[in-house]
PDB file of N, CA and C in Angstrom:
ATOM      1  N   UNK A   1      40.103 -97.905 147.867  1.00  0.00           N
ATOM      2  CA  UNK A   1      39.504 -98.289 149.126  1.00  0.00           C
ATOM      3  C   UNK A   1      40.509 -98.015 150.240  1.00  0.00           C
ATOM      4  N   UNK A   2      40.083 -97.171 151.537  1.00  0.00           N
ATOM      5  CA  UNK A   2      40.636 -97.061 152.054  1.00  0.00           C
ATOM      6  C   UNK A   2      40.497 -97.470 153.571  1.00  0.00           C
ATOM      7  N   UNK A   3      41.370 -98.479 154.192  1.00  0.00           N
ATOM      8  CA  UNK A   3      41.361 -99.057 155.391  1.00  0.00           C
ATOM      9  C   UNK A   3      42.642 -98.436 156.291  1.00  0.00           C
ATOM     10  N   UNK A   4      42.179 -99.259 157.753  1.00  0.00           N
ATOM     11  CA  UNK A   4      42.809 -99.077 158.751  1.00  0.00           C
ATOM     12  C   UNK A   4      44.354 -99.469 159.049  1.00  0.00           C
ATOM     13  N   UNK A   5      43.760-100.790 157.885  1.00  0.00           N
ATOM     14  CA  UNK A   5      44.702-101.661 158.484  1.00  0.00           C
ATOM     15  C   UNK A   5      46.022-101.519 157.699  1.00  0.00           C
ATOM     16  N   UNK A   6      47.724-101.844 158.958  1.00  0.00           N
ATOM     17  CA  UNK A   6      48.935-101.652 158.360  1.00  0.00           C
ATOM     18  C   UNK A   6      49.378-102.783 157.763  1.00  0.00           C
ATOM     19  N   UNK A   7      49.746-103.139 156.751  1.00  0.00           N
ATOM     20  CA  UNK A   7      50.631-104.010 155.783  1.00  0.00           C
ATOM     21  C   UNK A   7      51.522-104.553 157.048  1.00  0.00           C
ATOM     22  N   UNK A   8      51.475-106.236 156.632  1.00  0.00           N
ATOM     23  CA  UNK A   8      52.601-106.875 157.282  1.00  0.00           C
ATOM     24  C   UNK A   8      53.798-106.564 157.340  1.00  0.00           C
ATOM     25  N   UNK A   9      54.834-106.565 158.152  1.00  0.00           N
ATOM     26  CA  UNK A   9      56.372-106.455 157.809  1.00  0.00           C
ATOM     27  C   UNK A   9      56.653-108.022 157.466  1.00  0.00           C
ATOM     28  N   UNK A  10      57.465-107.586 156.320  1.00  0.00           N
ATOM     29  CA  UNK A  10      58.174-108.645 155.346  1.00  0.00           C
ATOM     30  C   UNK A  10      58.162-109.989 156.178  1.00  0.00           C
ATOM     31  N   UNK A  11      57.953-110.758 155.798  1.00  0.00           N
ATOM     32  CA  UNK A  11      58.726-112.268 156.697  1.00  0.00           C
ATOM     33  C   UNK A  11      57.467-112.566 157.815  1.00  0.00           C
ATOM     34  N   UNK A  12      56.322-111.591 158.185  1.00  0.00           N
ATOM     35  CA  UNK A  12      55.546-111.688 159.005  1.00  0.00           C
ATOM     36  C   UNK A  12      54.101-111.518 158.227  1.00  0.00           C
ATOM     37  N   UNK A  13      53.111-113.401 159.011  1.00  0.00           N
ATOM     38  CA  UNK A  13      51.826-112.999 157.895  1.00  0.00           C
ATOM     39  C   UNK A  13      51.036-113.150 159.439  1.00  0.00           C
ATOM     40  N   UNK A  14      49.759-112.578 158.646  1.00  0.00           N
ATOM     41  CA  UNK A  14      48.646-112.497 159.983  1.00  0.00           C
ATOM     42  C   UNK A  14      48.108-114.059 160.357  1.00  0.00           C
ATOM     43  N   UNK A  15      47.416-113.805 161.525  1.00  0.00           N
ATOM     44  CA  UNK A  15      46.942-115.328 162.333  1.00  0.00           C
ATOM     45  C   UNK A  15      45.962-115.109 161.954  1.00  0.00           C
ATOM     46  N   UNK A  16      45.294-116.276 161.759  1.00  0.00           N
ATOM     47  CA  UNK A  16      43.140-116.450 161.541  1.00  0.00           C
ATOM     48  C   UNK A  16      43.181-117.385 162.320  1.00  0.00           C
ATOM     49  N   UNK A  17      42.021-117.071 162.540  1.00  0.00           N
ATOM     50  CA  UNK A  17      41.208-118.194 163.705  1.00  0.00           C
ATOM     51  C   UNK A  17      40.348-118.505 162.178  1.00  0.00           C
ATOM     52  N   UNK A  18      39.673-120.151 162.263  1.00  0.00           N
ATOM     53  CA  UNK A  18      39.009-120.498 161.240  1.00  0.00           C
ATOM     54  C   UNK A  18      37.978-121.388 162.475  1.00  0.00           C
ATOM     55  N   UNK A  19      36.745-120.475 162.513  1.00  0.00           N
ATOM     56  CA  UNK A  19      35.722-121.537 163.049  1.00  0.00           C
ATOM     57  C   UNK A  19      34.407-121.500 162.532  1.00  0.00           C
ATOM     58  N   UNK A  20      33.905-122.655 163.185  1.00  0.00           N
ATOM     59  CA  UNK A  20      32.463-123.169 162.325  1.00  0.00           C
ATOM     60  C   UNK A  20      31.124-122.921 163.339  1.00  0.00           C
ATOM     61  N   UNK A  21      30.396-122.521 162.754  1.00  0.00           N
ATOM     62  CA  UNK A  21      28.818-121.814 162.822  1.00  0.00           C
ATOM     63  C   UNK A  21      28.266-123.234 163.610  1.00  0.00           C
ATOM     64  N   UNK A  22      28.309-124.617 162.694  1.00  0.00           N
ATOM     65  CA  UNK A  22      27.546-125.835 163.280  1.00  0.00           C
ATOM     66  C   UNK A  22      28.321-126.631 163.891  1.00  0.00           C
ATOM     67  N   UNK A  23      29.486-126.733 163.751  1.00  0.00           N
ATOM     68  CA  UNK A  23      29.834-127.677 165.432  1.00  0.00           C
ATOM     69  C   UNK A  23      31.280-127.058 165.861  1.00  0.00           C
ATOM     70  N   UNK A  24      31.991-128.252 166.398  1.00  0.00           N
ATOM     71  CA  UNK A  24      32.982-127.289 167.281  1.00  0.00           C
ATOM     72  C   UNK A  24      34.187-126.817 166.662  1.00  0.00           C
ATOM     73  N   UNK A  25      34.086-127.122 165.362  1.00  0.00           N
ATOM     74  CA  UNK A  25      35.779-127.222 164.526  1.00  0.00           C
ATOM     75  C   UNK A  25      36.231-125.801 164.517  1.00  0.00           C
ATOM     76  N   UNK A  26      37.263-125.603 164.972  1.00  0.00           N
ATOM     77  CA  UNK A  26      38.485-124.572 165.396  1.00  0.00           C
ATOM     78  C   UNK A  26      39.707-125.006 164.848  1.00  0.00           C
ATOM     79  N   UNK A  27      40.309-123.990 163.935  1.00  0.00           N
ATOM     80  CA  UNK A  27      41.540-124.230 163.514  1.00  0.00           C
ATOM     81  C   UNK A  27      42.265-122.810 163.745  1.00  0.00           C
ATOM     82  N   UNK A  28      43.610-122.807 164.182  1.00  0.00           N
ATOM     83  CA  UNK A  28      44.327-121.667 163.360  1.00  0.00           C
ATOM     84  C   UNK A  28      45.293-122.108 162.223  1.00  0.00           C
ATOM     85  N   UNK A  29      45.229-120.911 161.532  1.00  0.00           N
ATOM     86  CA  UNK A  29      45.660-120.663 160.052  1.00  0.00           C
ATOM     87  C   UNK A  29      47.212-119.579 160.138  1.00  0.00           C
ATOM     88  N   UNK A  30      47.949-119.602 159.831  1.00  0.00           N
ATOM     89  CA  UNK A  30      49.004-118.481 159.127  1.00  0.00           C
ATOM     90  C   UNK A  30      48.898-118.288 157.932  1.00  0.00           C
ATOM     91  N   UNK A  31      48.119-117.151 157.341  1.00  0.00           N
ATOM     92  CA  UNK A  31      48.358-115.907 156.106  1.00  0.00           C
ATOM     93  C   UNK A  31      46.565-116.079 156.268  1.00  0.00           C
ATOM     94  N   UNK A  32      46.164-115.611 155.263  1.00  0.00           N
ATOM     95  CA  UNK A  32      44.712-115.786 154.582  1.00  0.00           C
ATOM     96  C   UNK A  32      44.915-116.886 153.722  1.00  0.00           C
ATOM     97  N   UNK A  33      45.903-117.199 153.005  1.00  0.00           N
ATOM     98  CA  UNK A  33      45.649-118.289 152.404  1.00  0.00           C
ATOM     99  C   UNK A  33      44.660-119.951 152.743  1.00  0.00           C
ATOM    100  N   UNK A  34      45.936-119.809 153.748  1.00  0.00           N
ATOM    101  CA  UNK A  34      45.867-121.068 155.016  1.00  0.00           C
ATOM    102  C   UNK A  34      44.608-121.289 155.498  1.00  0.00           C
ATOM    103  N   UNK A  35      43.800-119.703 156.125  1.00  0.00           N
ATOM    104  CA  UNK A  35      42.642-119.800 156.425  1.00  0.00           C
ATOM    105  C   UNK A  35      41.375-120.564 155.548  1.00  0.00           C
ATOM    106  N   UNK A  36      42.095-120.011 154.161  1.00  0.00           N
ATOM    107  CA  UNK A  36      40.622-120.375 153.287  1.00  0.00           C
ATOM    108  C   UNK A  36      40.378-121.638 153.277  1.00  0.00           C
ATOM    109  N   UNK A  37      41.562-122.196 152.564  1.00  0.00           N
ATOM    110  CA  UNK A  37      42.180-123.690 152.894  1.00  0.00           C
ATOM    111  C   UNK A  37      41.225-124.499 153.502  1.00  0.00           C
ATOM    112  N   UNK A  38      41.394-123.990 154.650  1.00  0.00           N
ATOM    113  CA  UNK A  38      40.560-124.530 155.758  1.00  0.00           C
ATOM    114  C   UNK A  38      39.599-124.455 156.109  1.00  0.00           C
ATOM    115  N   UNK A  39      38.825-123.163 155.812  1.00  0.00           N
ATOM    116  CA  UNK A  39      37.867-123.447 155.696  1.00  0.00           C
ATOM    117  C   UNK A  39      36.704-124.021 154.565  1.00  0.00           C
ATOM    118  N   UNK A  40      37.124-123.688 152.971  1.00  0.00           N
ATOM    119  CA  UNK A  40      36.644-124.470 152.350  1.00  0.00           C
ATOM    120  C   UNK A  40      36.581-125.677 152.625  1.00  0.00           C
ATOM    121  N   UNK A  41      37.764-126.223 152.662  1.00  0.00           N
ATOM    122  CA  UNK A  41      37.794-127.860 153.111  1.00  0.00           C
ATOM    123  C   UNK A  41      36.676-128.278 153.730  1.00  0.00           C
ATOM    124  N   UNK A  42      36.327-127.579 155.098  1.00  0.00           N
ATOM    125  CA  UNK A  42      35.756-128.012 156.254  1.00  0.00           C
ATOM    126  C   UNK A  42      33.703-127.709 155.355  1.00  0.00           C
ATOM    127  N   UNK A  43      33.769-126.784 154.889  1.00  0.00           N
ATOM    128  CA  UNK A  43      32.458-126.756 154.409  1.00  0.00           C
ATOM    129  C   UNK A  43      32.270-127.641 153.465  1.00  0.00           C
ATOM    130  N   UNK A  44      33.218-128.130 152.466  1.00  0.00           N
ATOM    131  CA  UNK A  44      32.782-128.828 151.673  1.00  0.00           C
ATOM    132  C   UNK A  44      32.349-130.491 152.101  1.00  0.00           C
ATOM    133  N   UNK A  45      32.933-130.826 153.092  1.00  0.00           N
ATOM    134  CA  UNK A  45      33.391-131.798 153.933  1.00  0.00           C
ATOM    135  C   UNK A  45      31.674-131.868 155.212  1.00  0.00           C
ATOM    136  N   UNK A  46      31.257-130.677 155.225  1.00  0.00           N
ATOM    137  CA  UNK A  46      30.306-130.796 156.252  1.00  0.00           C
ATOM    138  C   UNK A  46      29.095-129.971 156.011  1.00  0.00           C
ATOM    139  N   UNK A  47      29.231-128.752 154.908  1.00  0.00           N
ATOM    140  CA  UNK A  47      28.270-127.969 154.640  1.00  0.00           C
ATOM    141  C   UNK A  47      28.301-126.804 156.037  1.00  0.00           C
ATOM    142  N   UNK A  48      28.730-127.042 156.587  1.00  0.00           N
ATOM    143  CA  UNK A  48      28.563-126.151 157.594  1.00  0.00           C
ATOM    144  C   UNK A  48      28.733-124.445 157.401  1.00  0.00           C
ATOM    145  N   UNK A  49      28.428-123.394 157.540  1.00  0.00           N
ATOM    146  CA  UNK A  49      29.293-122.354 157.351  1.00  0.00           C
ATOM    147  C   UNK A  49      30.042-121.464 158.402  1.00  0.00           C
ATOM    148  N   UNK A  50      31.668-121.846 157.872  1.00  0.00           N
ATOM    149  CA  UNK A  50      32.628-120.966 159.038  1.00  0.00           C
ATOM    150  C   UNK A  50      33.023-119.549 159.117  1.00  0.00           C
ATOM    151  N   UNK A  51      33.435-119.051 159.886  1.00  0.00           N
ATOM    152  CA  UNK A  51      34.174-117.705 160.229  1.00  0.00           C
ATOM    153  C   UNK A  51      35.201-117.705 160.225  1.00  0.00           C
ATOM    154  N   UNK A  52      36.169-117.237 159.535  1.00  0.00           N
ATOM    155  CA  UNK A  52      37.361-116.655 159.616  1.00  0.00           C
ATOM    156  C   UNK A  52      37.565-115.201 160.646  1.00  0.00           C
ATOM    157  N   UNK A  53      38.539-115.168 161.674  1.00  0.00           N
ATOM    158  CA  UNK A  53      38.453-114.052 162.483  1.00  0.00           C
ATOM    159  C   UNK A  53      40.195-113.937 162.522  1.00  0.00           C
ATOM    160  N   UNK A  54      40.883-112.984 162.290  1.00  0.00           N
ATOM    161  CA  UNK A  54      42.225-111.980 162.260  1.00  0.00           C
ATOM    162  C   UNK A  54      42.416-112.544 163.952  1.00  0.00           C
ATOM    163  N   UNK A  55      43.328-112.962 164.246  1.00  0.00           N
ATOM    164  CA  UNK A  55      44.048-112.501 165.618  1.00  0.00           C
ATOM    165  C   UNK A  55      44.622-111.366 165.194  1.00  0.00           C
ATOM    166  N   UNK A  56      44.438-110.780 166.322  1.00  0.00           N
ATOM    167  CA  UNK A  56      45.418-109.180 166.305  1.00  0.00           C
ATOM    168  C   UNK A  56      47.052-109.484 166.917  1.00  0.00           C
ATOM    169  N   UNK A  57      47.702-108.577 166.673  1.00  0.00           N
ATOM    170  CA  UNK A  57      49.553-109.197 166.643  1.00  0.00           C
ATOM    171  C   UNK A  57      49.621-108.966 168.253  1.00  0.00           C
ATOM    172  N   UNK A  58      48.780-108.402 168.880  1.00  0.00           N
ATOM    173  CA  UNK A  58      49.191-108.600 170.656  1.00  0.00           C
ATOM    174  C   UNK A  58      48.293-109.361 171.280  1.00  0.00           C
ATOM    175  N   UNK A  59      47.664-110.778 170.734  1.00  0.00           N
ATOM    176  CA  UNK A  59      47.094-111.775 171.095  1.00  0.00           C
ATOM    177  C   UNK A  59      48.440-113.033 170.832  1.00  0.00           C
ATOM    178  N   UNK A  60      49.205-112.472 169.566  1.00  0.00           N
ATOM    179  CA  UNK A  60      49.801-113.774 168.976  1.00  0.00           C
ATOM    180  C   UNK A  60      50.993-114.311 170.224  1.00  0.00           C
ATOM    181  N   UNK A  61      51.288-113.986 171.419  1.00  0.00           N
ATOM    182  CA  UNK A  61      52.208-114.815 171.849  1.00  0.00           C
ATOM    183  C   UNK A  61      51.766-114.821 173.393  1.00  0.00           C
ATOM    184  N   UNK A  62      50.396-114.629 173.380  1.00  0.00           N
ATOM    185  CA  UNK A  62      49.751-115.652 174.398  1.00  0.00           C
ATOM    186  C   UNK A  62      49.254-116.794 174.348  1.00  0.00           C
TER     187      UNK A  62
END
């Protein structure tokens, strides 16, 4: 499979935004891990279903 996207540099993981479809819950996450984390939690917790969305690396230090 072939994508766009470049591999982290070492020591650096990507940002997720983790938000929800039925009410206002917004989290950010560091790696994909973090994201899932969070969002399972939050569905299991509410049923709701969330979005996970990538910040891109020239959003991260605004």
């Amino acid at each position: 499979m072939f994508t766009n996207e470049s591999a982290p540099e070492r020591g650096e993981s990507k940002q997720y935004l983790v938000q929800c479809d039925g009410c206002s819950f917004e989290r950010p996450a560091e790696g994909r891990d973090a994201a899932t984390t969070i969002g399972t939690s939050h569905r299991q917790e509410t049923r709701h279903d969330v979005v996970v969305v990538e910040i891109p690396p020239s959003m991260h230090s605004r």
